[in-house]
PDB file of N, CA and C in Angstrom:
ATOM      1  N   UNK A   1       0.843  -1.169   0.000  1.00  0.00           N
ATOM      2  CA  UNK A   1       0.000   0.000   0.000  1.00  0.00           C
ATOM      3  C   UNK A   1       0.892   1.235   0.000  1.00  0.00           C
ATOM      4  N   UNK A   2       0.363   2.785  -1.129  1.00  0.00           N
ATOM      5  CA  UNK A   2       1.755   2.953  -0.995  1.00  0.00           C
ATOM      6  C   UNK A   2       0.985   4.469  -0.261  1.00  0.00           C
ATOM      7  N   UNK A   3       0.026   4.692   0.321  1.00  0.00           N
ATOM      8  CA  UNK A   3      -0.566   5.642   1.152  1.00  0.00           C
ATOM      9  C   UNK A   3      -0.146   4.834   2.376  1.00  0.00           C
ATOM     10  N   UNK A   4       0.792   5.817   3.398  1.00  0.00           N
ATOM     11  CA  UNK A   4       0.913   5.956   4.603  1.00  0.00           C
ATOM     12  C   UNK A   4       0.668   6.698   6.294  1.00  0.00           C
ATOM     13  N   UNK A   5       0.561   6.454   6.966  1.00  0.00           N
ATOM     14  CA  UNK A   5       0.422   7.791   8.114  1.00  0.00           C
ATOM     15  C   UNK A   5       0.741   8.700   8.054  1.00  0.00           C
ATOM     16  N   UNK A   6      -0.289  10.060   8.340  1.00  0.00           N
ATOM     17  CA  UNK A   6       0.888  11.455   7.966  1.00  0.00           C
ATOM     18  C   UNK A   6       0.213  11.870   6.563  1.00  0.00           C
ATOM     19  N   UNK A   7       0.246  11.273   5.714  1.00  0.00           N
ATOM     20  CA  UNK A   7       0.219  11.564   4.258  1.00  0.00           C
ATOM     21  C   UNK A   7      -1.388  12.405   4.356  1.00  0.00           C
ATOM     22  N   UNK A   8      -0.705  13.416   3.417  1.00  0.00           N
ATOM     23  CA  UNK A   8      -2.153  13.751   2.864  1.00  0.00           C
ATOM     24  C   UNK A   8      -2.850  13.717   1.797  1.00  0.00           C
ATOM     25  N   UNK A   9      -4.333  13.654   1.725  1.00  0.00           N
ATOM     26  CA  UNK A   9      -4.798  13.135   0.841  1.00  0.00           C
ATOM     27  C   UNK A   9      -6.504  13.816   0.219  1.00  0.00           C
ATOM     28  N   UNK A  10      -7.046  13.712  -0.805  1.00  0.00           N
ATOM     29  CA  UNK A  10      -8.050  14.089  -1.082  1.00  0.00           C
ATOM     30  C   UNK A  10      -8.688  12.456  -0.978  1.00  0.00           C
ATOM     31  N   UNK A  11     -10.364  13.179  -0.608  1.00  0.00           N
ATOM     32  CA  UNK A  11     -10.914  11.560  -1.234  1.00  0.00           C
ATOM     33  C   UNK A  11     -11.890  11.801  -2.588  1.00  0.00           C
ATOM     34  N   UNK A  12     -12.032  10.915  -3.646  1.00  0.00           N
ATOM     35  CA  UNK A  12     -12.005  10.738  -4.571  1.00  0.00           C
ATOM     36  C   UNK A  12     -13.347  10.659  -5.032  1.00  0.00           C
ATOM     37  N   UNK A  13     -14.120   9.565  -3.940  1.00  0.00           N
ATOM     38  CA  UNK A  13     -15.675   8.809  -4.059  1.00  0.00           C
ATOM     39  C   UNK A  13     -16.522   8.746  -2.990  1.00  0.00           C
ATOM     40  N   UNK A  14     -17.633   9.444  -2.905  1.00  0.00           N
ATOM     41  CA  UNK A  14     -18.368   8.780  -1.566  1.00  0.00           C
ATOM     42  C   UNK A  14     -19.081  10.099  -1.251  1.00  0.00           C
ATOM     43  N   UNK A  15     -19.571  10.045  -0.624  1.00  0.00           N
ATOM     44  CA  UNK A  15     -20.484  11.441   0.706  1.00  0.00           C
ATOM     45  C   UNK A  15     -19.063  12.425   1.136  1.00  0.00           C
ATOM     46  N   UNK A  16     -18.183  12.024   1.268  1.00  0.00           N
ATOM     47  CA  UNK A  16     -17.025  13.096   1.356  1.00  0.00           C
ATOM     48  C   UNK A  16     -16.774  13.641   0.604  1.00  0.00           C
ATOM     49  N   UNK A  17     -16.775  13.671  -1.022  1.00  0.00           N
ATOM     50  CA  UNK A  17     -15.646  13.437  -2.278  1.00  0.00           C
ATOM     51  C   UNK A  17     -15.064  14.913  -2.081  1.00  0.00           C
ATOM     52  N   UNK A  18     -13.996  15.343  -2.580  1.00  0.00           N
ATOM     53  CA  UNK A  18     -13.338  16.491  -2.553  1.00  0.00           C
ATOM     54  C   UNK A  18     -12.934  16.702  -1.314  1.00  0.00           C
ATOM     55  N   UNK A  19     -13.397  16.517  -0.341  1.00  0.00           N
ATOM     56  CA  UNK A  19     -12.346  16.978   1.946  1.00  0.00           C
ATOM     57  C   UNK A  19     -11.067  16.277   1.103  1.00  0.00           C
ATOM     58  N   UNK A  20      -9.981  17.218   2.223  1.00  0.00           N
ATOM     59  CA  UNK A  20      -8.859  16.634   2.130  1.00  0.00           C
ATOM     60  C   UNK A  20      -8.817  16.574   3.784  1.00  0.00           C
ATOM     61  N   UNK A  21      -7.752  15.619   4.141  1.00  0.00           N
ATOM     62  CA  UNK A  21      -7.136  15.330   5.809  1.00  0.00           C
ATOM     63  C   UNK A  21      -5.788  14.627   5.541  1.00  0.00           C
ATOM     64  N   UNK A  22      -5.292  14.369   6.296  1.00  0.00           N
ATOM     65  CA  UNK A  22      -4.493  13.607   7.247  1.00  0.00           C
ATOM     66  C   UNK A  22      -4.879  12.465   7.180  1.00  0.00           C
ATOM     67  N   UNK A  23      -3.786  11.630   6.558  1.00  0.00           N
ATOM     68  CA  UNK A  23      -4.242   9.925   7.264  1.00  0.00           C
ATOM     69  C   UNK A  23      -3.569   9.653   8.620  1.00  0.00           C
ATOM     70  N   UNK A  24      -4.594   9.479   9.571  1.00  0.00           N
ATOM     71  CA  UNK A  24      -4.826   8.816  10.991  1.00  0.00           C
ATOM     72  C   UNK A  24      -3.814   7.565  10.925  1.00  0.00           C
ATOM     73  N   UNK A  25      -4.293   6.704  10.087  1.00  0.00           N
ATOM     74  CA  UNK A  25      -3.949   5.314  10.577  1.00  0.00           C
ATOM     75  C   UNK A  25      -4.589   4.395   9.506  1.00  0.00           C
ATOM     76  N   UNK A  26      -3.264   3.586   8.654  1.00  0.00           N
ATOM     77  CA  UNK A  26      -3.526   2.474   7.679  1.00  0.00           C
ATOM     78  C   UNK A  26      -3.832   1.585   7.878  1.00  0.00           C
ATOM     79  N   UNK A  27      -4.147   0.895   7.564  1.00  0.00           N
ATOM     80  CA  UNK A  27      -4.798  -0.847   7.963  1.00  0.00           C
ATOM     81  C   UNK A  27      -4.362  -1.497   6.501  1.00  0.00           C
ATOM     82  N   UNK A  28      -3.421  -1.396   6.189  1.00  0.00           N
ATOM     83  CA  UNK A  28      -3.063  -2.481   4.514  1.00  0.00           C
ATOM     84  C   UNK A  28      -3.795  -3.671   5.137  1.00  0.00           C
ATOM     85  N   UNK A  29      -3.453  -4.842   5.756  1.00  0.00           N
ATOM     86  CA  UNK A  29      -4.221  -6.008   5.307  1.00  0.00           C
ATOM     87  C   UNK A  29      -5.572  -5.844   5.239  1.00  0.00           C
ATOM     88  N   UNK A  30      -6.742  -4.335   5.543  1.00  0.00           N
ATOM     89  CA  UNK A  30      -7.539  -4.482   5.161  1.00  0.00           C
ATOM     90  C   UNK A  30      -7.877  -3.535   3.677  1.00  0.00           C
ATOM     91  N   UNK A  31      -6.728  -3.049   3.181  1.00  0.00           N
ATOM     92  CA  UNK A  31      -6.623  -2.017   2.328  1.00  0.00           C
ATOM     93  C   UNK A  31      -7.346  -0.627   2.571  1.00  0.00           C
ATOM     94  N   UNK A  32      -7.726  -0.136   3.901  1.00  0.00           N
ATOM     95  CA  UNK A  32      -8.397   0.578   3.986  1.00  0.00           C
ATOM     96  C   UNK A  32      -7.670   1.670   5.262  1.00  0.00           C
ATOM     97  N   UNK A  33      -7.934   3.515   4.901  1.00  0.00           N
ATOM     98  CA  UNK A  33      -7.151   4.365   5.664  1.00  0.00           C
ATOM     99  C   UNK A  33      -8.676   4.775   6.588  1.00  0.00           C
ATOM    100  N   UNK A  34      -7.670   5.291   7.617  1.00  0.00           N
ATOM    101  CA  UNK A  34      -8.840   6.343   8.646  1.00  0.00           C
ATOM    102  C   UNK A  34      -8.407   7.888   8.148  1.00  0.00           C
ATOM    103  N   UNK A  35      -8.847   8.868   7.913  1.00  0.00           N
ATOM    104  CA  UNK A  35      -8.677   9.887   7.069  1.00  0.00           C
ATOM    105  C   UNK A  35      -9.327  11.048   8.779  1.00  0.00           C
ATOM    106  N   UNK A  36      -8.073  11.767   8.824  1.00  0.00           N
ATOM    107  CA  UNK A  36      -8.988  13.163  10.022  1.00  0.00           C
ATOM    108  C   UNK A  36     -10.077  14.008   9.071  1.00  0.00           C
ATOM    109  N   UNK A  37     -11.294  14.010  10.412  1.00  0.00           N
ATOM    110  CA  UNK A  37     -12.315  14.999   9.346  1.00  0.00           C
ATOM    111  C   UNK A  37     -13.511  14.366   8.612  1.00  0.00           C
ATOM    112  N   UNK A  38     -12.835  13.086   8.177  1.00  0.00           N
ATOM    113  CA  UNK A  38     -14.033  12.458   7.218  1.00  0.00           C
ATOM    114  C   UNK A  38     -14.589  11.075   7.274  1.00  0.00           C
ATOM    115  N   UNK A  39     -15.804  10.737   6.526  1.00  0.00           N
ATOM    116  CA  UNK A  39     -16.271   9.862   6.770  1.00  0.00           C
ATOM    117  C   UNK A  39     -16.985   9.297   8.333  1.00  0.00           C
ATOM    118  N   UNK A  40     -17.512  10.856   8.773  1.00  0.00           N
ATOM    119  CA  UNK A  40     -17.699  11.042  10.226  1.00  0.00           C
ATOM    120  C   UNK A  40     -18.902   9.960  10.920  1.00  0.00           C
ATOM    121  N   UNK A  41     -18.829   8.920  11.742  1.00  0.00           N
ATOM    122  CA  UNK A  41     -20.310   8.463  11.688  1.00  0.00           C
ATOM    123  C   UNK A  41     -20.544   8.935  13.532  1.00  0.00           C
ATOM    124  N   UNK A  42     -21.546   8.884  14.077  1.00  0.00           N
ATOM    125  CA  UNK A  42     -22.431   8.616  15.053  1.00  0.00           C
ATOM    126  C   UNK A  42     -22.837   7.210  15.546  1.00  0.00           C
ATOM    127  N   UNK A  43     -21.794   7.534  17.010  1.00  0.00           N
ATOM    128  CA  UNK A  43     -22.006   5.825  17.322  1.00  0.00           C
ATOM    129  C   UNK A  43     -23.171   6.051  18.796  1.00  0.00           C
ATOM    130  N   UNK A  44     -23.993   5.419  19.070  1.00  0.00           N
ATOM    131  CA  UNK A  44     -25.107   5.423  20.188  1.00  0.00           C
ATOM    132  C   UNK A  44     -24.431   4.683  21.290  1.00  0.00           C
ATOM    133  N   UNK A  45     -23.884   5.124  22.699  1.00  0.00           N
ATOM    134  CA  UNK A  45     -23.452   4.024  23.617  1.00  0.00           C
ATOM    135  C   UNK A  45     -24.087   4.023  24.671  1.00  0.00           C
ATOM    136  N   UNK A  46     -24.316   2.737  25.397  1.00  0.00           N
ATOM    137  CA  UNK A  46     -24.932   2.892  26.317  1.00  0.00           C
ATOM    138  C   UNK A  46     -23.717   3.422  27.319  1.00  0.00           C
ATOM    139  N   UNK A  47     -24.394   3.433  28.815  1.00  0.00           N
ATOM    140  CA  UNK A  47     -23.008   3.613  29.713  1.00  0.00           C
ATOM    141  C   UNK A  47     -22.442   2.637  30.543  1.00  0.00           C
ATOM    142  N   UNK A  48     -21.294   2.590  30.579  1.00  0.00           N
ATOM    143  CA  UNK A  48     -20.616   1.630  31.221  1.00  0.00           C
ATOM    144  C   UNK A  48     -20.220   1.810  32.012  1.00  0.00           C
ATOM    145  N   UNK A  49     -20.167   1.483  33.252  1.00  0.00           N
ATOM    146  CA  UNK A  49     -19.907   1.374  34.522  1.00  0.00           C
ATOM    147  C   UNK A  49     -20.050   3.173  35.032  1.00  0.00           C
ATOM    148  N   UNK A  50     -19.270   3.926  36.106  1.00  0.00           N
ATOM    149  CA  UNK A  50     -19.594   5.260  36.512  1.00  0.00           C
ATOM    150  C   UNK A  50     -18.623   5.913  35.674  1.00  0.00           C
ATOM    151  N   UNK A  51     -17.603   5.934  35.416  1.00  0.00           N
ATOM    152  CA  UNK A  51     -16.327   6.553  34.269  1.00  0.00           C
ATOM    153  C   UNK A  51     -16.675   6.689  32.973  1.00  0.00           C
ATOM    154  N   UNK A  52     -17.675   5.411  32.318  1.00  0.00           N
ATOM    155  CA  UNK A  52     -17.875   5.674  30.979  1.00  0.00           C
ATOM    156  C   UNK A  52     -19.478   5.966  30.796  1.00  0.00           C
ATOM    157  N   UNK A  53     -19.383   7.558  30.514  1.00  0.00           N
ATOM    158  CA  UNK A  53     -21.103   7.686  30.357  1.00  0.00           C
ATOM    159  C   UNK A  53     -21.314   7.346  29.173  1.00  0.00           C
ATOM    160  N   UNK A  54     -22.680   7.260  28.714  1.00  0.00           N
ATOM    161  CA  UNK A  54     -23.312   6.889  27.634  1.00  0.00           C
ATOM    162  C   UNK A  54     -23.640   7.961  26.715  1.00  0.00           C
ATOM    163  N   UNK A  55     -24.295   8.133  25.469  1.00  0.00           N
ATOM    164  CA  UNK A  55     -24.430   9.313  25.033  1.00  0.00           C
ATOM    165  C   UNK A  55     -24.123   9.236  23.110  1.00  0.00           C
ATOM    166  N   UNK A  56     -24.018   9.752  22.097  1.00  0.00           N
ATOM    167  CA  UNK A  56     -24.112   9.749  20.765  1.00  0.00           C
ATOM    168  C   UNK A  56     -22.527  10.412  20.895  1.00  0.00           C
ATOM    169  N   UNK A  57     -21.226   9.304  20.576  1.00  0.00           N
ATOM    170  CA  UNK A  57     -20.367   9.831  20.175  1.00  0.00           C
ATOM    171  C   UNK A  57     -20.193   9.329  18.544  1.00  0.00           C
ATOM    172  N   UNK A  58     -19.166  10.524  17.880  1.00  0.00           N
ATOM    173  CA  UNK A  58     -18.588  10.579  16.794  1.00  0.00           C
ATOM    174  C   UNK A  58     -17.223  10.334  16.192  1.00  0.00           C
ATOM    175  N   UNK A  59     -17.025   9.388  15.250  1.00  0.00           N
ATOM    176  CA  UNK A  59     -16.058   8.867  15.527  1.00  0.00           C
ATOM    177  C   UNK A  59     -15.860   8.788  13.977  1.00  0.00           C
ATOM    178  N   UNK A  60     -14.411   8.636  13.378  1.00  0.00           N
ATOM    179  CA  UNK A  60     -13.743   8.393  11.985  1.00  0.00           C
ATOM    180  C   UNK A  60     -13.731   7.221  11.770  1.00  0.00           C
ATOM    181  N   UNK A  61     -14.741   6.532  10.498  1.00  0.00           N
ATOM    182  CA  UNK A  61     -14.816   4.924   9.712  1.00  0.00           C
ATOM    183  C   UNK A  61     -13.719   5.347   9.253  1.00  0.00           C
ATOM    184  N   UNK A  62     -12.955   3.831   8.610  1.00  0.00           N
ATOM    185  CA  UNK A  62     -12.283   3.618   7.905  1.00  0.00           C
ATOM    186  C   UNK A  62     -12.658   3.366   6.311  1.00  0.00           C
ATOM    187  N   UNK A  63     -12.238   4.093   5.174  1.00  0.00           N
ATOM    188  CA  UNK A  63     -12.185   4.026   3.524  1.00  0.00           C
ATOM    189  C   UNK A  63     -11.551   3.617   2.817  1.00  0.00           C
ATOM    190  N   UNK A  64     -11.943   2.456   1.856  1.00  0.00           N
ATOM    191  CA  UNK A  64     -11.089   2.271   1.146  1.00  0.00           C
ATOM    192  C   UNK A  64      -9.995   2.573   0.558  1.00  0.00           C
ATOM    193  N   UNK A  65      -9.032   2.422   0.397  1.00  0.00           N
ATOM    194  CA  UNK A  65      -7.803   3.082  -0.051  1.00  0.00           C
ATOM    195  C   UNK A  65      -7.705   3.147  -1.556  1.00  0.00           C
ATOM    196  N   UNK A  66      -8.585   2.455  -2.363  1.00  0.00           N
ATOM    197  CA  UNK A  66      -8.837   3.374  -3.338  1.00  0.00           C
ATOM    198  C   UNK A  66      -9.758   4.131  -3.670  1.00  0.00           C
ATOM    199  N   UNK A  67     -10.244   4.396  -2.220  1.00  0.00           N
ATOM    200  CA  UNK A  67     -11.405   5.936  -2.832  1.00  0.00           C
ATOM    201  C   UNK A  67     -10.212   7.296  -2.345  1.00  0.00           C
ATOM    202  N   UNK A  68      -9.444   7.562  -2.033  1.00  0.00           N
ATOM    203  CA  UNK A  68      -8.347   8.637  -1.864  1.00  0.00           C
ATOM    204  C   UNK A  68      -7.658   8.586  -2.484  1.00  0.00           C
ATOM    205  N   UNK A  69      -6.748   9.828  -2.865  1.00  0.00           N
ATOM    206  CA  UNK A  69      -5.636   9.775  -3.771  1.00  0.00           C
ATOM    207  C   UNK A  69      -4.762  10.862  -3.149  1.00  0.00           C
ATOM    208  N   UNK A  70      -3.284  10.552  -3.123  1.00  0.00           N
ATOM    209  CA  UNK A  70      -2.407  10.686  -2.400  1.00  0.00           C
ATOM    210  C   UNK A  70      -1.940  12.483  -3.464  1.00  0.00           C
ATOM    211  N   UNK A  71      -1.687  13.475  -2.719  1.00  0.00           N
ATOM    212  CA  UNK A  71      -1.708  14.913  -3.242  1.00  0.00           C
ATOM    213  C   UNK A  71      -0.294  15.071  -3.350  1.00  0.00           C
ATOM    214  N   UNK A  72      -0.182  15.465  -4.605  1.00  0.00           N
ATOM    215  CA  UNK A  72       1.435  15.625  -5.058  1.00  0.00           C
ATOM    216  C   UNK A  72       1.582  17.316  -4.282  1.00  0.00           C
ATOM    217  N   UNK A  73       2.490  17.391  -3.869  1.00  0.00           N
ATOM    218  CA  UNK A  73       3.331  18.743  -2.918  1.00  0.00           C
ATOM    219  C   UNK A  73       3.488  19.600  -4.650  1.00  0.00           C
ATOM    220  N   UNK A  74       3.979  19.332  -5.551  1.00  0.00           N
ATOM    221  CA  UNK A  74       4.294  20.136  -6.209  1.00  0.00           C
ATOM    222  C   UNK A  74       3.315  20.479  -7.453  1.00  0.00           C
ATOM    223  N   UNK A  75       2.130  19.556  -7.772  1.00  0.00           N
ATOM    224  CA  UNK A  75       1.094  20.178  -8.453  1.00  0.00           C
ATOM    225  C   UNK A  75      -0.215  19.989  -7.615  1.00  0.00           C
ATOM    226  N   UNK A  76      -0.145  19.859  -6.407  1.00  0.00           N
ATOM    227  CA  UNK A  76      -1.266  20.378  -5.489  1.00  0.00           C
ATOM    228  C   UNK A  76      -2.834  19.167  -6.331  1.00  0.00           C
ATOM    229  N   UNK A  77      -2.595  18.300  -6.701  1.00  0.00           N
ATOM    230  CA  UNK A  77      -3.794  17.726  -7.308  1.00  0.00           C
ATOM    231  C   UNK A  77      -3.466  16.156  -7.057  1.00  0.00           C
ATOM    232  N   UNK A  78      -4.601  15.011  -6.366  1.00  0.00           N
ATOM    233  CA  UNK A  78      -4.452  13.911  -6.242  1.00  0.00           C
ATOM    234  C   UNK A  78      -3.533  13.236  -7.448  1.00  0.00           C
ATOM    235  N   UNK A  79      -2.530  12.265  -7.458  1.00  0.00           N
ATOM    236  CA  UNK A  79      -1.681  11.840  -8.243  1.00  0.00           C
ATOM    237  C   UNK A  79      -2.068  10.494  -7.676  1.00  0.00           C
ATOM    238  N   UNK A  80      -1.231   9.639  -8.615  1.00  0.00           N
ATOM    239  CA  UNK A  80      -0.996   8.353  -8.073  1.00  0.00           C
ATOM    240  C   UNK A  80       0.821   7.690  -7.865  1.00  0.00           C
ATOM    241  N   UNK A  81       1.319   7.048  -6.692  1.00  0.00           N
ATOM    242  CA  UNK A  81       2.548   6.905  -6.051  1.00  0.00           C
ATOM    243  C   UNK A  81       3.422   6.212  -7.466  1.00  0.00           C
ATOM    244  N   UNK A  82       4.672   6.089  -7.265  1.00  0.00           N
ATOM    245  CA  UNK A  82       5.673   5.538  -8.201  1.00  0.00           C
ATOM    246  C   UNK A  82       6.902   5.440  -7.150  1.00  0.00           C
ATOM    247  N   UNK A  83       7.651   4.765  -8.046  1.00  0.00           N
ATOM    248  CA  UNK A  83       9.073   5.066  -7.043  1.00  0.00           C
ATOM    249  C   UNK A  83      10.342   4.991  -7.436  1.00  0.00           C
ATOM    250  N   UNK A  84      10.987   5.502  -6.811  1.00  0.00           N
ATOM    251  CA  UNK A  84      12.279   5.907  -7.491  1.00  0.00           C
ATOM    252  C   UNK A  84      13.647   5.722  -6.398  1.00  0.00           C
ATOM    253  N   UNK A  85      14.871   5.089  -6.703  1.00  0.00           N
ATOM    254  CA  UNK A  85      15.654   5.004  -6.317  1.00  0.00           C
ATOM    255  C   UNK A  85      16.932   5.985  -6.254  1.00  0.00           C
ATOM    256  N   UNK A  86      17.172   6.480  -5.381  1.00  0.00           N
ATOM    257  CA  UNK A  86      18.313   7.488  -5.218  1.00  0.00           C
ATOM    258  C   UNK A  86      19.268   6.735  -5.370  1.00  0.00           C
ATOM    259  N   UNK A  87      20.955   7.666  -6.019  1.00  0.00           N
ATOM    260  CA  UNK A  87      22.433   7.014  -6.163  1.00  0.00           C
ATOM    261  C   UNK A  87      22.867   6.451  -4.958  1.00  0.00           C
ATOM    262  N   UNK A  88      22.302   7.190  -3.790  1.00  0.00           N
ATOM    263  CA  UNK A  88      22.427   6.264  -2.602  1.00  0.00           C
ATOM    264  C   UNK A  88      22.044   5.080  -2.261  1.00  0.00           C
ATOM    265  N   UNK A  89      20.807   4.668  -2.832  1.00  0.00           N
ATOM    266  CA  UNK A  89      20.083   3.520  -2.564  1.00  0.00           C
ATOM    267  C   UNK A  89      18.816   3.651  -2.051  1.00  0.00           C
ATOM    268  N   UNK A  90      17.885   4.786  -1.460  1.00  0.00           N
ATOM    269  CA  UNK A  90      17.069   4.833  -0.909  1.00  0.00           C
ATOM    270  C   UNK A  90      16.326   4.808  -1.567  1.00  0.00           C
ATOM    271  N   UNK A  91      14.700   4.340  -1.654  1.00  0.00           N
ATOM    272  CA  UNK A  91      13.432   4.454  -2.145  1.00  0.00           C
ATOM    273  C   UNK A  91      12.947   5.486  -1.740  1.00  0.00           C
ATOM    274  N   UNK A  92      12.309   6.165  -2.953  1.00  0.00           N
ATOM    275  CA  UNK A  92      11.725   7.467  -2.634  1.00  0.00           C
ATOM    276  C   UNK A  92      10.203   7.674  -3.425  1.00  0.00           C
ATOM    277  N   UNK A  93       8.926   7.819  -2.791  1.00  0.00           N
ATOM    278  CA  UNK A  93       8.109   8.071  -3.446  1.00  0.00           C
ATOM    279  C   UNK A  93       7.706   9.669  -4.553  1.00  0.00           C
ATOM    280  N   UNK A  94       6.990   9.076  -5.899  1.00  0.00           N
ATOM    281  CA  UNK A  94       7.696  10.101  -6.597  1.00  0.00           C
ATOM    282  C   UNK A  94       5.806  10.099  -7.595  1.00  0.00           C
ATOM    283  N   UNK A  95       5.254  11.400  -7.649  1.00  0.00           N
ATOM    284  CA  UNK A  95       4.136  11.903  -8.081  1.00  0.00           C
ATOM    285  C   UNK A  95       4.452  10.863  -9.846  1.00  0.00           C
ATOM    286  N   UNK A  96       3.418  10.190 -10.086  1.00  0.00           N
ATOM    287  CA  UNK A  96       3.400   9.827 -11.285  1.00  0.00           C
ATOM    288  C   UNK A  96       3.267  10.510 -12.646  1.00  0.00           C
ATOM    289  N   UNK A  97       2.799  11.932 -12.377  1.00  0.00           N
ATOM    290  CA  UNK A  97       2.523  12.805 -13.387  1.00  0.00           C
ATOM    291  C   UNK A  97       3.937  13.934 -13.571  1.00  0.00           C
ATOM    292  N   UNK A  98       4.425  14.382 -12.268  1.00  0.00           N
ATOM    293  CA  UNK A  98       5.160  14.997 -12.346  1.00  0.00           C
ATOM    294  C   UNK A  98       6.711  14.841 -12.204  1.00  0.00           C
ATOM    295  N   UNK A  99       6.613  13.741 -11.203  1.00  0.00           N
ATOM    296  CA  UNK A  99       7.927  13.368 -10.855  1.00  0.00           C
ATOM    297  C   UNK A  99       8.495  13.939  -9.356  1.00  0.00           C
ATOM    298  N   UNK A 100       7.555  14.743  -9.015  1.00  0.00           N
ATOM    299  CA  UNK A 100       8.086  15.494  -7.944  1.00  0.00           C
ATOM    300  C   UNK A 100       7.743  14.409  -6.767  1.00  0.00           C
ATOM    301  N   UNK A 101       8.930  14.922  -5.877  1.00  0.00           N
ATOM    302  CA  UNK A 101       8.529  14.031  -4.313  1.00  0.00           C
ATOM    303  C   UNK A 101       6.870  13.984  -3.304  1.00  0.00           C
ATOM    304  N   UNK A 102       6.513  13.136  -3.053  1.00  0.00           N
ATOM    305  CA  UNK A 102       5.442  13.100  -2.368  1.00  0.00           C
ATOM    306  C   UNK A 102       5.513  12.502  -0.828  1.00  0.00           C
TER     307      UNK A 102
END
């Protein structure tokens, strides 16, 4: 998966389309990101014991990872990842349209 934590991103498809955020937190073996901001749902809890009251909290689902697309830094528009090896040896992710670092 080549969207990671940190990364930012537009999403692509859905009741969100166009928010951009922050990815929270990847889940590759389920192919799917938690995105800050979006995909907001309303969970109903009862209360649990005296510490945890009950009440309608809101909380970030997790989205497919191909409904987002990872935002190139240098043309500001969802791209898709590539990669590229430095003379040093390092892997470096690299905007497919432009070439620029992401």
């Amino acid at each position: 998966m080549k969207i990671k934590k940190g990364d930012r991103v537009r999403v692509l498809t859905g009741k969100d389309r166009g928010k951009e955020g922050n990815v929270l937190l990847a889940l590759p073996g389920d192919g799917k990101v938690i995105v800050e901001g979006v995909n907001i749902v309303h969970k109903h809890r009862k209360p649990r014991g005296l510490n945890q009251p009950g009440g309608i909290q809101t909380q970030e689902m997790p989205l497919d990872v191909s409904n987002v697309g990872l935002l190139c830094d240098a043309c500001g528009r969802p791209r898709r990842a590539g990669y590229r090896f430095e003379p040093d040896g390092t892997k470096v992710r690299v905007c497919s349209k432009c070439g620029g670092d992401l």
